[in-house]
N, C-alpha and C. Protein backbone atom coordinates (compact mmCIF):
# COMPACT_ATOMS: atom_id res chain seq x y z
N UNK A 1 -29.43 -9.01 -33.41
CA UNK A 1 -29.09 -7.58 -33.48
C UNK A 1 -28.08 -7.21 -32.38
N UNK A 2 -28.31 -7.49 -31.31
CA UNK A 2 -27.71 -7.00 -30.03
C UNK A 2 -26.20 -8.14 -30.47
N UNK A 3 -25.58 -9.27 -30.94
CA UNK A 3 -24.46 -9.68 -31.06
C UNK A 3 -24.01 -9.36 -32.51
N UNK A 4 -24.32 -8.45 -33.01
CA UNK A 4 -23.72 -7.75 -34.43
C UNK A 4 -23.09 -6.93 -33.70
N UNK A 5 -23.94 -6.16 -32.80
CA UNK A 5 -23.56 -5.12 -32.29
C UNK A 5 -22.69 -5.35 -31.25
N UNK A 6 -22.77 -6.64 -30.57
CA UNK A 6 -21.50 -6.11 -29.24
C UNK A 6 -20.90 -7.01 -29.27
N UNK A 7 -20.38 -7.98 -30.64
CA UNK A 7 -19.22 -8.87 -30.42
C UNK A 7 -18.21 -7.88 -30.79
N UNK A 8 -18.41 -7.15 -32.08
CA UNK A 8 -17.40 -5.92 -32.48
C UNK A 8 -17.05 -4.54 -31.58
N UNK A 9 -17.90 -4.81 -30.56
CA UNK A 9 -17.77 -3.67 -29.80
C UNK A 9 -16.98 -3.69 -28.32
N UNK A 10 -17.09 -5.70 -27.72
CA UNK A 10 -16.73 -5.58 -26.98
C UNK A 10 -14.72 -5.72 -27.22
N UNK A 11 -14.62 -6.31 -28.83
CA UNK A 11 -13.44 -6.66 -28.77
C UNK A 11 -12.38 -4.81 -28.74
N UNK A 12 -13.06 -3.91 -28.93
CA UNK A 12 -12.75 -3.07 -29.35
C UNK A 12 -13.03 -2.35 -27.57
N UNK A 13 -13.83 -2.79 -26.63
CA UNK A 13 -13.74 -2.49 -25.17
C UNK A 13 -12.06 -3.42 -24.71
N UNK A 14 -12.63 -4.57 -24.53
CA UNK A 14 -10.83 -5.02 -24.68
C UNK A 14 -9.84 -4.58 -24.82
N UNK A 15 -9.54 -4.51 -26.33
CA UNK A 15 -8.41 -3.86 -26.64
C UNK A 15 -7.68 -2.89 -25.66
N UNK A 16 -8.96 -1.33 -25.73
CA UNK A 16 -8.58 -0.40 -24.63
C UNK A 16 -8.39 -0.73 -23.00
N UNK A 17 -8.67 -1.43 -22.54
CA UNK A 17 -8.11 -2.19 -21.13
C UNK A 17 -7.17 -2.70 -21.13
N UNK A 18 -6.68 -3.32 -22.60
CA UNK A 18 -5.09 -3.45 -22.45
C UNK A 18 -4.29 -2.60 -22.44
N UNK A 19 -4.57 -1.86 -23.53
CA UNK A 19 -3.76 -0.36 -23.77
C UNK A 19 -3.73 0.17 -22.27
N UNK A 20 -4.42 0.07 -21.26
CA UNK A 20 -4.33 0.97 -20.38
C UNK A 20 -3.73 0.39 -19.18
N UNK A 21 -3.78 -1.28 -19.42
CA UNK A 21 -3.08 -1.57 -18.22
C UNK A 21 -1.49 -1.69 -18.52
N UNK A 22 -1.32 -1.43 -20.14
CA UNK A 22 0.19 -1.57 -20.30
C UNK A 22 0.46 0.20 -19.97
N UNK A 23 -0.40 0.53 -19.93
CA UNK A 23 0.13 2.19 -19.70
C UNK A 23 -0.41 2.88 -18.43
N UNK A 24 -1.32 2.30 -17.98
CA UNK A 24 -1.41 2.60 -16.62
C UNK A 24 -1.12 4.57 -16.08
N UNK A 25 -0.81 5.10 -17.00
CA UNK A 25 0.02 6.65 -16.92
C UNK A 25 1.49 6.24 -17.17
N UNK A 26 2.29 5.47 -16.86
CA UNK A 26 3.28 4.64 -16.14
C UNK A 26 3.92 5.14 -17.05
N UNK A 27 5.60 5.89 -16.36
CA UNK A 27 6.36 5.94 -17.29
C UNK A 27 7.74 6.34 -16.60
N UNK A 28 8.58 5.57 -16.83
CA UNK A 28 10.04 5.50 -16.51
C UNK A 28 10.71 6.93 -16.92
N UNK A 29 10.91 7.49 -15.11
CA UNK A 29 12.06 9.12 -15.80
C UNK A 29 13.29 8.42 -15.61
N UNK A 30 13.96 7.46 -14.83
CA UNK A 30 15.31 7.23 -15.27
C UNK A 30 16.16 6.76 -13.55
N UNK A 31 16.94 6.67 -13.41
CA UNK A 31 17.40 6.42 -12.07
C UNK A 31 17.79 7.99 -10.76
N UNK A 32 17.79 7.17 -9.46
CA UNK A 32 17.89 8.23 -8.34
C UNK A 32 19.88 7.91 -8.44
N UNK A 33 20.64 8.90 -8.90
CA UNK A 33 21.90 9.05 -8.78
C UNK A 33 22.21 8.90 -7.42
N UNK A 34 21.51 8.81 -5.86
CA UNK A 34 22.20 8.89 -4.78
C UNK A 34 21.99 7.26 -4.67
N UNK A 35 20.92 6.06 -5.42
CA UNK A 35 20.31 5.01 -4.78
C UNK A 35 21.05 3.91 -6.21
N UNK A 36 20.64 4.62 -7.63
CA UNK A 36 20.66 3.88 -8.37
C UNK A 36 19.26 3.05 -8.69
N UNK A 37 18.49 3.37 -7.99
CA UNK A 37 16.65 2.72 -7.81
C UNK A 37 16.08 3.48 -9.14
N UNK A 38 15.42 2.68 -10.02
CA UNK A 38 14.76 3.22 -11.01
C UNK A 38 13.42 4.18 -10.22
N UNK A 39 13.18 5.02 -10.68
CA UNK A 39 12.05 6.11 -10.89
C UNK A 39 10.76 6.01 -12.04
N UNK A 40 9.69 6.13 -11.43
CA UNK A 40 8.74 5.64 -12.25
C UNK A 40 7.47 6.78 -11.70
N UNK A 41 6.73 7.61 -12.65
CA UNK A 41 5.37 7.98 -12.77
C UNK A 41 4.18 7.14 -12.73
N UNK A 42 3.06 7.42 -12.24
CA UNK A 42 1.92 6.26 -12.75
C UNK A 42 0.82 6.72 -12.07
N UNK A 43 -0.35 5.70 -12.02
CA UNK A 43 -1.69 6.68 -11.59
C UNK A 43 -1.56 5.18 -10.62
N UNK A 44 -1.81 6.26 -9.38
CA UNK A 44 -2.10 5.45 -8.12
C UNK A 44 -3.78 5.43 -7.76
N UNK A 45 -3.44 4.63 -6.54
CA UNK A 45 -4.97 5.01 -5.74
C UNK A 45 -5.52 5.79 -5.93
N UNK A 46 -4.77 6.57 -5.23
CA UNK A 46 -5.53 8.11 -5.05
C UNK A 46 -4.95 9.79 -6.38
N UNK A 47 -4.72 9.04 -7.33
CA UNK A 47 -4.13 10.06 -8.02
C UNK A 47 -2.66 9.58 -8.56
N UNK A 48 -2.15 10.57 -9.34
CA UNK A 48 -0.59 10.41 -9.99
C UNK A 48 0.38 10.54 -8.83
N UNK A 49 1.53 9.78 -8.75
CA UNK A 49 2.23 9.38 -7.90
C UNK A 49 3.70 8.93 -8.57
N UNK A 50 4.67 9.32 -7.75
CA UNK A 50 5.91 9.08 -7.91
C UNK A 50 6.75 7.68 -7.42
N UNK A 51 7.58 6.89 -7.73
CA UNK A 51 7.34 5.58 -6.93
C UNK A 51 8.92 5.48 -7.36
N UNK A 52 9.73 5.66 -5.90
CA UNK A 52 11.21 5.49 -6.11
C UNK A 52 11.44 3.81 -5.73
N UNK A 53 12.24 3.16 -7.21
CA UNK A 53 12.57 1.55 -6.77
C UNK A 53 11.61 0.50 -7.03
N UNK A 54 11.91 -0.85 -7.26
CA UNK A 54 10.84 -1.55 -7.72
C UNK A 54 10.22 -2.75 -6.26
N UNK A 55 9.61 -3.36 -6.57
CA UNK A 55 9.14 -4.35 -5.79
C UNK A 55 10.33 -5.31 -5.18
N UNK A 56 10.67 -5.75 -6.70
CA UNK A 56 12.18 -6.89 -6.48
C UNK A 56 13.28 -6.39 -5.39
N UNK A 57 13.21 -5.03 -4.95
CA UNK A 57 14.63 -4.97 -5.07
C UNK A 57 14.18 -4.76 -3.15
N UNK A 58 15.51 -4.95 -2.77
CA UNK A 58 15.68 -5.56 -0.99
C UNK A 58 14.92 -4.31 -0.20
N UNK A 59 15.23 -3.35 -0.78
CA UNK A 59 14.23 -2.13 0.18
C UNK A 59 12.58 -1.80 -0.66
N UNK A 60 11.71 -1.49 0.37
CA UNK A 60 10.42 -1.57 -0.95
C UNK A 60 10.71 -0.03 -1.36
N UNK A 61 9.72 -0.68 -2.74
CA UNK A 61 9.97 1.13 -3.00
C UNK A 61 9.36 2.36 -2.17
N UNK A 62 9.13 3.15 -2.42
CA UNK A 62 8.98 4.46 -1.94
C UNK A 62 8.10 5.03 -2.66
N UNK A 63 6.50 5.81 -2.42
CA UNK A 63 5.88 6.79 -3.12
C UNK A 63 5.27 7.81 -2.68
N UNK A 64 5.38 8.85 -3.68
CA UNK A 64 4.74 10.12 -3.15
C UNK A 64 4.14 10.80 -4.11
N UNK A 65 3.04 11.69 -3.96
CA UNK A 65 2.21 11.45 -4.44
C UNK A 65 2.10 12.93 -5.86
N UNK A 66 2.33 13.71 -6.85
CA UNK A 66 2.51 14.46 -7.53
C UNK A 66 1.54 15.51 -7.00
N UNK A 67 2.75 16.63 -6.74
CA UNK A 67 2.04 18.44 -6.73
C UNK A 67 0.91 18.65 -7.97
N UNK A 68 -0.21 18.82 -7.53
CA UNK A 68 -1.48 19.61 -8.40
C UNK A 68 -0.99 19.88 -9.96
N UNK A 69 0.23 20.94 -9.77
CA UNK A 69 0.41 21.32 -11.29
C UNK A 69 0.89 20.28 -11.84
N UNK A 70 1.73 19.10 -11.37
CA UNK A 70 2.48 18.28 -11.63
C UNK A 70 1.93 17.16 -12.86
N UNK A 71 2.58 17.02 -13.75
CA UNK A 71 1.78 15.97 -14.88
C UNK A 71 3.00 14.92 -15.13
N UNK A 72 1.75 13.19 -15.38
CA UNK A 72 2.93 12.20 -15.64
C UNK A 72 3.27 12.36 -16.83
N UNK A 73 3.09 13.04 -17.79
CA UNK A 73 3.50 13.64 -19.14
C UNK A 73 4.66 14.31 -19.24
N UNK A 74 4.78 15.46 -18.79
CA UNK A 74 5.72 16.60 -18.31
C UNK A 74 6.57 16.40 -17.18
N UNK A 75 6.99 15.71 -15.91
CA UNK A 75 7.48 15.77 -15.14
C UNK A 75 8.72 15.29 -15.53
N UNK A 76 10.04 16.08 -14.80
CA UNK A 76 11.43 15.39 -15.16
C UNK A 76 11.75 14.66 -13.57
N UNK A 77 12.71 13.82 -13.76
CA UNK A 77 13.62 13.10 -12.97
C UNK A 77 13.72 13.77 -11.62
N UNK A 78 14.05 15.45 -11.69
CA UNK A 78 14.41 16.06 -11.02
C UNK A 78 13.52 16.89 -10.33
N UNK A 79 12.13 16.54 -10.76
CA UNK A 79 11.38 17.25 -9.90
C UNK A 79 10.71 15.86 -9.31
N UNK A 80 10.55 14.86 -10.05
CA UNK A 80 9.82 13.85 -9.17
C UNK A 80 11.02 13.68 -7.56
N UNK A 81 12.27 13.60 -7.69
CA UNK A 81 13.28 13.31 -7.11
C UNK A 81 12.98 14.10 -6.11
N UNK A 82 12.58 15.31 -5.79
CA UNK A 82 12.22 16.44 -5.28
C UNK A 82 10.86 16.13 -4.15
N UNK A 83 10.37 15.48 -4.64
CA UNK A 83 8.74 14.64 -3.83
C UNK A 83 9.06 14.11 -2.99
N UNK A 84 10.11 13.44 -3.19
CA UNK A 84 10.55 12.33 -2.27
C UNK A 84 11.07 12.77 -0.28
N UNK A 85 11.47 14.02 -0.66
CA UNK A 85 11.97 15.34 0.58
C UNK A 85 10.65 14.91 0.94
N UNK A 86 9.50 14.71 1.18
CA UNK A 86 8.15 14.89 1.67
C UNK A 86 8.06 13.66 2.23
N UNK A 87 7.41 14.19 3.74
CA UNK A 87 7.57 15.08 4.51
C UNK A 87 8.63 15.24 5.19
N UNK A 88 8.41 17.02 5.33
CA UNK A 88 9.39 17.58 5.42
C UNK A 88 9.44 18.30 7.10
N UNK A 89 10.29 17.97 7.85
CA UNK A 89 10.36 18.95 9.17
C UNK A 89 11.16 20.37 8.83
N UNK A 90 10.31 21.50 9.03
CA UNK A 90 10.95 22.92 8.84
C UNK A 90 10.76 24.00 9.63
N UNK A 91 10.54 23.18 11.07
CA UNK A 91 10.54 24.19 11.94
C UNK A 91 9.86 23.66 13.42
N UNK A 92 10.05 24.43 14.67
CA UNK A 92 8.94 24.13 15.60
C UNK A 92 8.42 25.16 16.15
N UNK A 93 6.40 25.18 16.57
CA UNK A 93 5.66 26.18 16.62
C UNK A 93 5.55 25.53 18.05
N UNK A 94 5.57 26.50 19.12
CA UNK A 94 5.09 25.85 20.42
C UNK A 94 5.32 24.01 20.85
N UNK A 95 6.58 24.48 20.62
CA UNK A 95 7.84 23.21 21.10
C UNK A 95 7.19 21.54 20.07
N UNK A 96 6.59 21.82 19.42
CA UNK A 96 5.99 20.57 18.47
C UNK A 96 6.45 21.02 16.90
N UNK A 97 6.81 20.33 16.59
CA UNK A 97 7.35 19.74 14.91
C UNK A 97 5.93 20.68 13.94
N UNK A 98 7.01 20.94 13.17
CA UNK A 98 6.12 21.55 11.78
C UNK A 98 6.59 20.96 10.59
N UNK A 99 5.26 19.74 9.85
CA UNK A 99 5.88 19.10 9.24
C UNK A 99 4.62 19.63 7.64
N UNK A 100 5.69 19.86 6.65
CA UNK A 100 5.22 19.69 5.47
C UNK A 100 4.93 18.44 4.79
N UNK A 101 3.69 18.10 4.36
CA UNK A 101 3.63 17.11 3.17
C UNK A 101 2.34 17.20 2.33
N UNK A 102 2.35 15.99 1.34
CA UNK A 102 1.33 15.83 0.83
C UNK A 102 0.66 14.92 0.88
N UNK A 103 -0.05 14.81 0.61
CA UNK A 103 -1.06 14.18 1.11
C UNK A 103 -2.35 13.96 -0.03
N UNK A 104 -3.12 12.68 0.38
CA UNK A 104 -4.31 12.51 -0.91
C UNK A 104 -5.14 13.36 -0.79
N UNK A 105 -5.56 14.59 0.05
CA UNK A 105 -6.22 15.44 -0.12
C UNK A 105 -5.60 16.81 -0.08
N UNK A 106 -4.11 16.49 -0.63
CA UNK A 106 -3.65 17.88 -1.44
C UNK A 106 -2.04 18.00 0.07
N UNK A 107 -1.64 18.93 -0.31
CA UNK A 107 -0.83 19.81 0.72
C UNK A 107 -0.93 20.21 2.03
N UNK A 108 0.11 19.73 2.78
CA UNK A 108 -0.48 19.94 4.39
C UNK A 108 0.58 20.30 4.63
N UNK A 109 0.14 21.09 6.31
CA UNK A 109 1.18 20.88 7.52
C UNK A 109 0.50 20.51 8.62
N UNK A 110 1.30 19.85 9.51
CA UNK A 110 1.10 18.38 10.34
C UNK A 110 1.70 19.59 11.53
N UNK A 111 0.57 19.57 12.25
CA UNK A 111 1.55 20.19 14.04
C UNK A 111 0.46 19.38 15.00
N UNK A 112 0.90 18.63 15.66
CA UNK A 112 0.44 18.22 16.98
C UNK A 112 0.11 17.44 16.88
N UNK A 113 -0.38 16.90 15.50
CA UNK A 113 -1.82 15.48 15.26
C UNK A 113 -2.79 16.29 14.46
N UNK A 114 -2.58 17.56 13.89
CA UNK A 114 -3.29 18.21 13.29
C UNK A 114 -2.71 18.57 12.36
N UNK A 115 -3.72 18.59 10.91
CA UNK A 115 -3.35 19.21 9.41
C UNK A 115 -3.92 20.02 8.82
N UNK A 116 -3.47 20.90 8.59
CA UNK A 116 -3.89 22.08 7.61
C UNK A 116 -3.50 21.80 6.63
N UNK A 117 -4.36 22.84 5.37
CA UNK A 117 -4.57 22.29 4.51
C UNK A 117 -3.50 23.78 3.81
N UNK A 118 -2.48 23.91 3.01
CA UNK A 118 -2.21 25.14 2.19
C UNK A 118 -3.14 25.05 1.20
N UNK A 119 -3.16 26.44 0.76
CA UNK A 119 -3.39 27.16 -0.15
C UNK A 119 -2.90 26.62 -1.67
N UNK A 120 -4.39 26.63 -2.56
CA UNK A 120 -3.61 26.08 -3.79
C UNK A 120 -2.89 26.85 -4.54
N UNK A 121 -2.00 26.74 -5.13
CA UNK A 121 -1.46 28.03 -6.35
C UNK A 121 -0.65 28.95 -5.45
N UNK A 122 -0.68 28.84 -4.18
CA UNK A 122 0.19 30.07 -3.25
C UNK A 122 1.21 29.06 -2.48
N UNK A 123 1.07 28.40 -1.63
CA UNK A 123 1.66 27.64 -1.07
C UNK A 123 2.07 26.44 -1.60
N UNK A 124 3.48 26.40 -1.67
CA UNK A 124 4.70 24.73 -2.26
C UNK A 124 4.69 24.10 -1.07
N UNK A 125 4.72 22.77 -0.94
CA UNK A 125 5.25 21.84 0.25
C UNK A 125 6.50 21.83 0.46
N UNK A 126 7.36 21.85 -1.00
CA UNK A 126 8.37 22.17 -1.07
C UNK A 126 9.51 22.86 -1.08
N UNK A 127 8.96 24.28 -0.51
CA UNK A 127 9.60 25.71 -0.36
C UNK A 127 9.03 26.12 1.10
N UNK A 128 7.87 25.87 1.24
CA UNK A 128 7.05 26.33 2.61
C UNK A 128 7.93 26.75 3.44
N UNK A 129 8.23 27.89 4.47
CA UNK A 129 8.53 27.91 5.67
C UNK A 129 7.65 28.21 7.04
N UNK A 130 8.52 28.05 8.00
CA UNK A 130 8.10 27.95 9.17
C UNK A 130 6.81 29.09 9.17
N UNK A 131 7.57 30.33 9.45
CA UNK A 131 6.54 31.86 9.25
C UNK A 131 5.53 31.20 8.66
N UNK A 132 5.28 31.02 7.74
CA UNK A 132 4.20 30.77 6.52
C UNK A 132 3.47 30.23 7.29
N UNK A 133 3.63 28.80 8.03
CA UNK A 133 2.72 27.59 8.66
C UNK A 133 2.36 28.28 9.03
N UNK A 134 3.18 28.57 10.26
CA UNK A 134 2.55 29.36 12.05
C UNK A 134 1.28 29.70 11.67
N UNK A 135 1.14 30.99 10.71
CA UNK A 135 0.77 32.00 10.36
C UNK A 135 -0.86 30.84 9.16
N UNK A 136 -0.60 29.88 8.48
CA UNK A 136 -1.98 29.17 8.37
C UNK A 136 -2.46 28.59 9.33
N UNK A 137 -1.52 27.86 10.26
CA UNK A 137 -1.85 27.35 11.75
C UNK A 137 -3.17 28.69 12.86
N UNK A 138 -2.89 29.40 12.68
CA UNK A 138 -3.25 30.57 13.63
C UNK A 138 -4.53 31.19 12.82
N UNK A 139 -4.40 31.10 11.71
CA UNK A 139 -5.60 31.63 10.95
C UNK A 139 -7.03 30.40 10.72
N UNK A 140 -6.38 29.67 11.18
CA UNK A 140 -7.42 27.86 11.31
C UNK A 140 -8.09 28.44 12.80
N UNK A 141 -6.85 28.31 13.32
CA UNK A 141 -7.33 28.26 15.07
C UNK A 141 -8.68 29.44 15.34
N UNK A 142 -8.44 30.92 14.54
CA UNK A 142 -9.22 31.81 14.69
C UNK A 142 -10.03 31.43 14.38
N UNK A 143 -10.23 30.97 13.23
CA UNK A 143 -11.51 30.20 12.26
C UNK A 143 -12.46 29.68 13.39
N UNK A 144 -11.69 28.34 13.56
CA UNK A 144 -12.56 27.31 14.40
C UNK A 144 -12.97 27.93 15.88
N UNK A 145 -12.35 29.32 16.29
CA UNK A 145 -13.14 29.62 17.47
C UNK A 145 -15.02 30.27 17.06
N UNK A 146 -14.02 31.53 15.93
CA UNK A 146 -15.63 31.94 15.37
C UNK A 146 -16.48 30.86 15.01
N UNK A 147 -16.51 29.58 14.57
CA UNK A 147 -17.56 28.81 15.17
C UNK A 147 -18.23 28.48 16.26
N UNK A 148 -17.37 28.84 17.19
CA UNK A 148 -18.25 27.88 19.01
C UNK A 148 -18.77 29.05 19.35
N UNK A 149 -20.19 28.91 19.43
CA UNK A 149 -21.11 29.93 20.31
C UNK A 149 -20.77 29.48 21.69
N UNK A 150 -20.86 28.53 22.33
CA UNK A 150 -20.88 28.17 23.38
C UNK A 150 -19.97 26.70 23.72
N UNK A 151 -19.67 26.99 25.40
CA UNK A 151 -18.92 25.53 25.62
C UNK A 151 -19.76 25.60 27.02
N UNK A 152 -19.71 24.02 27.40
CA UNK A 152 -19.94 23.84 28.82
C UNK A 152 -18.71 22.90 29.38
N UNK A 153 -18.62 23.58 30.62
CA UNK A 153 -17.69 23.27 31.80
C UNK A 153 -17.95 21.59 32.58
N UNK A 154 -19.25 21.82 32.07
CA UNK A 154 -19.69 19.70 33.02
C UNK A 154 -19.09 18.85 31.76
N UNK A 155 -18.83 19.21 30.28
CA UNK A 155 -18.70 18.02 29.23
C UNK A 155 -17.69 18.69 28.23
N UNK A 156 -16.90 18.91 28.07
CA UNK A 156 -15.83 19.45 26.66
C UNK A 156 -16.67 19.30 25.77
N UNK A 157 -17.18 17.55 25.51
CA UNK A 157 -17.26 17.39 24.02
C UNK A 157 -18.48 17.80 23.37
N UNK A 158 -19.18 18.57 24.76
CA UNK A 158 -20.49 19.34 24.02
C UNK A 158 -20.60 21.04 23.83
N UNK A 159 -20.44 21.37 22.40
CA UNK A 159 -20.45 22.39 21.77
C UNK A 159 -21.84 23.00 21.29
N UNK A 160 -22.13 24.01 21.15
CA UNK A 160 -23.02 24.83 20.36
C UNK A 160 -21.81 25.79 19.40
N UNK A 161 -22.12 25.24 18.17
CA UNK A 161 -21.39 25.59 17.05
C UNK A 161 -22.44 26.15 15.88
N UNK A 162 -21.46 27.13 15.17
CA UNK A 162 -22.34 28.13 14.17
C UNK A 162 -22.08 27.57 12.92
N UNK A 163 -23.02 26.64 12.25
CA UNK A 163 -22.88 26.25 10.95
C UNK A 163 -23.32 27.34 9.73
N UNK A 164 -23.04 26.31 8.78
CA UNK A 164 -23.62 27.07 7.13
C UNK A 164 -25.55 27.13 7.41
N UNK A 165 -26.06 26.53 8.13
CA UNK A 165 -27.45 26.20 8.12
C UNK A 165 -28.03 27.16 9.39
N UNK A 166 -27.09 27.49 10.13
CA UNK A 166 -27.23 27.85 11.40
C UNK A 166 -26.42 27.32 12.42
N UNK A 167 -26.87 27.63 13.86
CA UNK A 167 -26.66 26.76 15.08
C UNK A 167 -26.77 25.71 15.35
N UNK A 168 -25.69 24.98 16.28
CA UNK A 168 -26.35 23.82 16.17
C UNK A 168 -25.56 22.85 16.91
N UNK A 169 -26.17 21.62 18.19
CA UNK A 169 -25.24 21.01 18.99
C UNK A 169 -24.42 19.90 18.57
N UNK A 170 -23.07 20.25 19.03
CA UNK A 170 -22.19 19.13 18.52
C UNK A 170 -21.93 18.68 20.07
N UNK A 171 -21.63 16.93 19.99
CA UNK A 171 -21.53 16.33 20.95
C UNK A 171 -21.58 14.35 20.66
N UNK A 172 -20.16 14.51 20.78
CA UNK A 172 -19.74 13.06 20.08
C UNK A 172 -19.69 12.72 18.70
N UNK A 173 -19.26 13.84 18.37
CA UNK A 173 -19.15 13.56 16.60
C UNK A 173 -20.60 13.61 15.96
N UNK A 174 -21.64 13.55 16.35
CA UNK A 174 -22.68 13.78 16.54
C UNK A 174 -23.47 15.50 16.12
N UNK A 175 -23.91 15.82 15.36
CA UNK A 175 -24.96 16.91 15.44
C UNK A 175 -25.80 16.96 15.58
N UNK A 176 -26.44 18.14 16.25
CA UNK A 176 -28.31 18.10 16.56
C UNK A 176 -28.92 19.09 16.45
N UNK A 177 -29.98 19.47 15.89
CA UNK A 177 -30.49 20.32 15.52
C UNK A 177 -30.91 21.13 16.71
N UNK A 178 -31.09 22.62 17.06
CA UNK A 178 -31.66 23.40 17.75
C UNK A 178 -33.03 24.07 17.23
N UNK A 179 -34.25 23.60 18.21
CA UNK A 179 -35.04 24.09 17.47
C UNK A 179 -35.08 26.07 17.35
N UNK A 180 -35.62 27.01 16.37
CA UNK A 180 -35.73 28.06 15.75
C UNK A 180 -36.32 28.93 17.55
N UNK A 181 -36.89 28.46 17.52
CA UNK A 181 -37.89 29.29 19.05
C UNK A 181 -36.35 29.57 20.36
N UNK A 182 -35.38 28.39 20.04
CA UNK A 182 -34.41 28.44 21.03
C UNK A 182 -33.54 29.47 21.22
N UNK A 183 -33.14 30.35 21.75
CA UNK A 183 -31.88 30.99 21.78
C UNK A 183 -30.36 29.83 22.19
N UNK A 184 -29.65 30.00 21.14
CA UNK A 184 -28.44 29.10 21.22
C UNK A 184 -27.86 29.38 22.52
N UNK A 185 -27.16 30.57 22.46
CA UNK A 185 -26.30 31.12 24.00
C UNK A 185 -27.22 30.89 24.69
N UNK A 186 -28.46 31.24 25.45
CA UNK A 186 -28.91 30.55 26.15
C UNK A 186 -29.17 29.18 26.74
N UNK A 187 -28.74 28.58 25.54
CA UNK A 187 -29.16 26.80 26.41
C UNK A 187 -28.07 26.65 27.55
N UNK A 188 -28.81 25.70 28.55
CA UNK A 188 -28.03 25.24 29.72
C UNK A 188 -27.35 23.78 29.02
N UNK A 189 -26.59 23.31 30.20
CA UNK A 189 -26.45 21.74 29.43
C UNK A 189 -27.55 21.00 29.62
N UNK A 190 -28.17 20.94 30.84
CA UNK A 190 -29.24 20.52 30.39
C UNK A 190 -30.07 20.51 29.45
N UNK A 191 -30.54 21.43 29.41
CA UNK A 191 -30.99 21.62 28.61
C UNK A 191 -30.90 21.31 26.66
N UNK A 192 -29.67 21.24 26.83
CA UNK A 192 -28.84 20.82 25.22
C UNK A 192 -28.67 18.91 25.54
N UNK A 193 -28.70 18.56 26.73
CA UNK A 193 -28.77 16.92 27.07
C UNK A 193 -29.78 16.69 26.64
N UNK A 194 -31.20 17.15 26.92
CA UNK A 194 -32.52 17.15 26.72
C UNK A 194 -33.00 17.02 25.24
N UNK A 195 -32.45 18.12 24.73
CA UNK A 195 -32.81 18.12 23.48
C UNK A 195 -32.04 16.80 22.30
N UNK A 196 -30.70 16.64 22.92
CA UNK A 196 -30.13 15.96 22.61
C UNK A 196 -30.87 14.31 22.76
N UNK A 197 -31.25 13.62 23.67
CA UNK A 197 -32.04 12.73 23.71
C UNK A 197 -33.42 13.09 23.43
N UNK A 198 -33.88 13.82 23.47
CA UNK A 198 -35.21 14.06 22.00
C UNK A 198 -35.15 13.70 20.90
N UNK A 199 -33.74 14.72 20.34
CA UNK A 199 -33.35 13.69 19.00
C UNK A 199 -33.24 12.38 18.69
N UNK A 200 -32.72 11.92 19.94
CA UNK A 200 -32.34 10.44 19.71
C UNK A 200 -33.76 9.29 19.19
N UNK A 201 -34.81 10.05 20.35
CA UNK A 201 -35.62 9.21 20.47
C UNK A 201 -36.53 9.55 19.39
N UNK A 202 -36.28 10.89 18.87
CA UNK A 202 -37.51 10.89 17.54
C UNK A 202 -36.43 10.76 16.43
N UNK A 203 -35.38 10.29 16.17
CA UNK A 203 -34.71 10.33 15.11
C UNK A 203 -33.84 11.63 14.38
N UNK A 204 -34.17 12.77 14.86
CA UNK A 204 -33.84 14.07 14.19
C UNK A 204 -32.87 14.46 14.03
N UNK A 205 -31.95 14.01 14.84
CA UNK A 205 -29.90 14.25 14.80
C UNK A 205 -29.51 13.59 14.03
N UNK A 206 -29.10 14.90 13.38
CA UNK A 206 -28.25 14.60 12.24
C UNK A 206 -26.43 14.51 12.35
N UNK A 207 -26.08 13.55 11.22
CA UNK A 207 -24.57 13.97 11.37
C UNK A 207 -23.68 14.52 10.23
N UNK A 208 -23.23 15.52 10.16
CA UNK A 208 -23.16 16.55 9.54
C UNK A 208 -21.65 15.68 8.58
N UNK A 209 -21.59 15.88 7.33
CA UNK A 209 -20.38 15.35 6.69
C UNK A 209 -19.03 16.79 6.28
């Protein structure tokens, strides 16, 4: 019963694994007029992707990765050609580079060693200006202060930060729970050291994803 059923079934699994590795998404828009390098669509790693030039040829190719709305169906020559600008320098905020790109988790700008994330449907990588960043740059920064209840002066890397769950100590990448009876602003460092190796030793620190 079971080889009635899956000799005809697997040849027909087959089949479609070929179909897909000859198509892969993969599809030729045509050459870069400044290079002469063929241009090609296809489904990458991480998503649909643009890929200027082939393997063979003396420079490797080049890829970047397709805008959200962007489809390997629909896309012309001239907008994949357009990807390739990425990343983009369009300005400097406090004497450091403001760089547009994209990225496998969508649209960024890059200042310092740091990325923000734009806005979907509002913000292009490809039009973005300076104003615009600054201005998501500064609205992050506010963000991430209204998290820190507290800092201490003996350790930077130990925070009392305001989560979705509540309060709660950060310290080495590390989170730890505060117990309910505690007042947060109140803890000393000691006191947050303390609790902090409590956790350790009963297991209770968590690390937050």
């Amino acid at each position: 019963m079971i080889d009635n059923f899956y000799v005809s079934f697997h040849k027909k699994v087959k089949s479609a694994l070929e179909q897909s590795e000859k198509k892969k998404g993969e599809r030729i828009l045509g050459s870069d007029p400044a290079s002469g390098r063929s241009v090609y669509v296809k489904i990458g790693k991480f998503g649909p992707i643009a890929q200027l030039g082939d393997s063979q040829d003396d420079e490797k190719p080049r890829f970047a990765s397709l805008l959200k709305d962007q489809l390997i169906e629909t896309i012309t020559l001239e907008e994949a050609l357009e990807l390739f600008k990425l990343p983009r320098t369009i300005g400097f905020f406090e004497e450091k580079e403001l760089i547009a790109g994209m990225g496998k988790y969508g649209p960024y700008i890059r200042h310092d060693t740091k990325f923000y994330s734009l806005v979907r449907g509002v913000d292009d990588p490809l039009t973005i200006e300076s104003e615009r960043a600054i201005e998501l740059i500064l609205e992050k920064r506010e963000s991430e202060k209204k998290r820190i209840l507290k800092t201490f002066s003996e350790n930077p890397d130990l925070l009392i930060l305001r989560g979705k769950y509540g309060p709660y100590i950060s310290y080495e990448k590390n989170n730890f729970r505060i117990p309910r009876k505690k007042d947060p602003e109140s803890l000393t460092y000691d006191e947050c050291m303390e609790l902090i190796k409590s956790a350790g030793r009963s297991g209770t620190g968590k690390k937050r994803r």
